[in-house]
C-alpha atoms as a PDB file:
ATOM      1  CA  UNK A   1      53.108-122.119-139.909  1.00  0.00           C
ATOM      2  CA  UNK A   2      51.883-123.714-136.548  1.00  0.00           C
ATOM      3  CA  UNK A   3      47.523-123.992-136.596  1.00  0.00           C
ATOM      4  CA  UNK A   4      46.634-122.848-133.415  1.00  0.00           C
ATOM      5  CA  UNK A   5      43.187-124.642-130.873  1.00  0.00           C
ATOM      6  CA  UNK A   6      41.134-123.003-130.251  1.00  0.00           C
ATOM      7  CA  UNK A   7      40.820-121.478-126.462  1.00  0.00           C
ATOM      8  CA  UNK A   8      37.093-123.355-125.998  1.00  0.00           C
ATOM      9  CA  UNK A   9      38.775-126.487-127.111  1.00  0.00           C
ATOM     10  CA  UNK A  10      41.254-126.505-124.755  1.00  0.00           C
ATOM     11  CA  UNK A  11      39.304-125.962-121.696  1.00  0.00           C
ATOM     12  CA  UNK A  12      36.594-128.128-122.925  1.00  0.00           C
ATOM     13  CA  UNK A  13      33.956-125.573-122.239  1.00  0.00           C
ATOM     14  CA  UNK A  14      30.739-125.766-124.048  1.00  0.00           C
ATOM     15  CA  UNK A  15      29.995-123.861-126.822  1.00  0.00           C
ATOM     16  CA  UNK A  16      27.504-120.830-127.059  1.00  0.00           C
ATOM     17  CA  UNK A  17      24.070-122.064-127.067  1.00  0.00           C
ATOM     18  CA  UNK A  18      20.553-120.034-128.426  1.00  0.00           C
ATOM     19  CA  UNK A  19      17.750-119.492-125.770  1.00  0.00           C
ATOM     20  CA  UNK A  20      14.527-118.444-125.861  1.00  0.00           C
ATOM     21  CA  UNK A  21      11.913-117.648-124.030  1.00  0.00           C
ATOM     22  CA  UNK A  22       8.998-118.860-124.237  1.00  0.00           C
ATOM     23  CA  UNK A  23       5.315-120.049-122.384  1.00  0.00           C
ATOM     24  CA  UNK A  24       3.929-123.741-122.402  1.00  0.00           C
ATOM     25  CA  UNK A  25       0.845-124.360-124.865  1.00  0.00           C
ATOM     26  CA  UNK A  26       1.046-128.488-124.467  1.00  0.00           C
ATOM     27  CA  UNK A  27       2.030-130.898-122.342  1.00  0.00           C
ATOM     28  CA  UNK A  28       0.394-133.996-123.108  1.00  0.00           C
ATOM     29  CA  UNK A  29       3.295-135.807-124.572  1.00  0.00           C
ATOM     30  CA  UNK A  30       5.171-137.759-122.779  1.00  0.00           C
ATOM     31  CA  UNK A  31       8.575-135.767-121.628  1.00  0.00           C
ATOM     32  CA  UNK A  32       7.803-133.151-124.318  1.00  0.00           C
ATOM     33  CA  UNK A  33       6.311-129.863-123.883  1.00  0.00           C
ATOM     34  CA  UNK A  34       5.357-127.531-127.013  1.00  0.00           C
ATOM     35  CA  UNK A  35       6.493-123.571-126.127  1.00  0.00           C
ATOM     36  CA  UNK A  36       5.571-120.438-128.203  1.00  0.00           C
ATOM     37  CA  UNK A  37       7.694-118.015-128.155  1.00  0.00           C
ATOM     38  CA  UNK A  38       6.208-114.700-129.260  1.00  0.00           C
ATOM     39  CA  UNK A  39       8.027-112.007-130.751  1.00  0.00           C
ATOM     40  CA  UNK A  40       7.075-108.246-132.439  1.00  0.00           C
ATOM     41  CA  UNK A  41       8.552-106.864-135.834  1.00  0.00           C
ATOM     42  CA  UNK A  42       8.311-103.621-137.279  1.00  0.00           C
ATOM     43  CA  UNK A  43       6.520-103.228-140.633  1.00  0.00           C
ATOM     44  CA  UNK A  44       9.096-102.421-142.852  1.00  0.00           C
ATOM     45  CA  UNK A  45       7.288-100.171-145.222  1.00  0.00           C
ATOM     46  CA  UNK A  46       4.746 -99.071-142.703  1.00  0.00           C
ATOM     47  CA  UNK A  47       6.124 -99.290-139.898  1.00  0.00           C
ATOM     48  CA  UNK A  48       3.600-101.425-137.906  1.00  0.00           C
ATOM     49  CA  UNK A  49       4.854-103.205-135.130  1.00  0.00           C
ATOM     50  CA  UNK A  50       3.007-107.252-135.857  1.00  0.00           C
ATOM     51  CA  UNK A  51       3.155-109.999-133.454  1.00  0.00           C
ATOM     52  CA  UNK A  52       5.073-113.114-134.520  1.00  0.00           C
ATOM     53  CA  UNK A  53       4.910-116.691-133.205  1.00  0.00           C
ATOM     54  CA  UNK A  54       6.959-119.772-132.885  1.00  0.00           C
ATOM     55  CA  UNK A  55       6.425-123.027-131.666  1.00  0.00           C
ATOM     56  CA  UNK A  56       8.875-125.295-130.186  1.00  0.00           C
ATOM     57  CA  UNK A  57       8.746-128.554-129.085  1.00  0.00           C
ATOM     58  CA  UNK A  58      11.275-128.991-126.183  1.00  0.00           C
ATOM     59  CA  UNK A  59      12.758-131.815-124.318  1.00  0.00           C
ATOM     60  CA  UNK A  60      11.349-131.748-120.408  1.00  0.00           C
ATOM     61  CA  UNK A  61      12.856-134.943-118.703  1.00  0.00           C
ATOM     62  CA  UNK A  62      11.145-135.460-115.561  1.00  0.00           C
ATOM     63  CA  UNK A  63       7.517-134.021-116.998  1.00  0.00           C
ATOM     64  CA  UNK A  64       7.736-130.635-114.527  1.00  0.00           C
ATOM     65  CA  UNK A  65       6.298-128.256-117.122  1.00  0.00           C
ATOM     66  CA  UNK A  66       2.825-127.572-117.013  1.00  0.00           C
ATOM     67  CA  UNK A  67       0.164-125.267-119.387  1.00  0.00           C
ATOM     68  CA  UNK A  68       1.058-121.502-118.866  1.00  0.00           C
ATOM     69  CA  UNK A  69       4.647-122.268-117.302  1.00  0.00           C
ATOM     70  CA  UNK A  70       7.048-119.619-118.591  1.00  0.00           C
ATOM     71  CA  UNK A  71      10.033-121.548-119.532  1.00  0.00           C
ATOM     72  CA  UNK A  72      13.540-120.911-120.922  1.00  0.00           C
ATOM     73  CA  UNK A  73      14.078-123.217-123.397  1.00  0.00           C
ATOM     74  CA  UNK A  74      17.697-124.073-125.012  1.00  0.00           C
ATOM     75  CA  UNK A  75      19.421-125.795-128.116  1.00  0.00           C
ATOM     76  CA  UNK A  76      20.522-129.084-128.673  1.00  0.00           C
ATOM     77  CA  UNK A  77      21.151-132.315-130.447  1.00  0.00           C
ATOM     78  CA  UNK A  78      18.461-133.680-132.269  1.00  0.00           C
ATOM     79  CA  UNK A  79      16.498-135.560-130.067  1.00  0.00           C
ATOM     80  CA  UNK A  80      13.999-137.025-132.378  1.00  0.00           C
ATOM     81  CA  UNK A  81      12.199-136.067-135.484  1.00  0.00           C
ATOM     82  CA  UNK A  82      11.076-132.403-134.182  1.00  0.00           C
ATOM     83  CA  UNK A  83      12.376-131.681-130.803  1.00  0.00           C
ATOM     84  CA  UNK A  84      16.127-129.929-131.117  1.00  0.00           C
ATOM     85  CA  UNK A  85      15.201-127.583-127.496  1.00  0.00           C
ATOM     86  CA  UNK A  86      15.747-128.718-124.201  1.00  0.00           C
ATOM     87  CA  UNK A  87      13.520-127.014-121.073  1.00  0.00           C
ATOM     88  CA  UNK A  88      16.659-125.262-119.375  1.00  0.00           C
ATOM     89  CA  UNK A  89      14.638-123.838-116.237  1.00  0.00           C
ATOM     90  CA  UNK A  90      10.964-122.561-115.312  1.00  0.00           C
ATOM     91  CA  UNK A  91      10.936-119.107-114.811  1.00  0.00           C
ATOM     92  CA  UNK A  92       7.254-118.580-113.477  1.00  0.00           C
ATOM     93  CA  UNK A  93       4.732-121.281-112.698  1.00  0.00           C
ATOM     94  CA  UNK A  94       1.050-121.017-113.832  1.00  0.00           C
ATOM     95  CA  UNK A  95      -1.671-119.958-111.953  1.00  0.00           C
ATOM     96  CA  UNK A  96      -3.474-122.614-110.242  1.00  0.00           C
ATOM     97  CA  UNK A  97      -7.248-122.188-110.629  1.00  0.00           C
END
């Protein structure tokens, strides 16, 4: 019995990586933004929809990401202690004041 590749190996595609979605709360360090993502789950007894929160910190390379910048933010390879995201684009820019 032959053991077959699989198809993504063979065309050397990358594999299937989580997003999010997600607005920029910090950007003082240096290539690293931090991004909540906010999120709403139903109670399960009661039914209550509650607002849940997650903070990222992400990988921005050339510093583009500002406070209030909605960003799309993706996995990858550990990059140091905490940052496993990667800033993948900016969907809207913040409003200058």
């Amino acid at each position: 019995m032959a053991t077959q590749a699989k198809p993504q190996a063979e065309k050397g595609g990358e594999r299937h990586r989580k997003t999010r979605i997600g607005v920029v709360v910090s950007d003082k360090m240096d290539k690293t933004v931090v991004v909540e993502v906010a999120r709403r789950i139903k109670h399960a007894v009661y039914g209550k929809f509650l607002k849940r929160r997650e903070r990222y910190q992400a990988h921005d390379e050339n510093n583009e990401s500002k406070v209030g910048d909605q960003v799309m933010i993706e996995e990858t390879r550990p990059m140091s202690r905490h940052k496993r995201w990667r800033v993948k684009s900016t969907l809207k820019k913040a409003v200058e004041t």
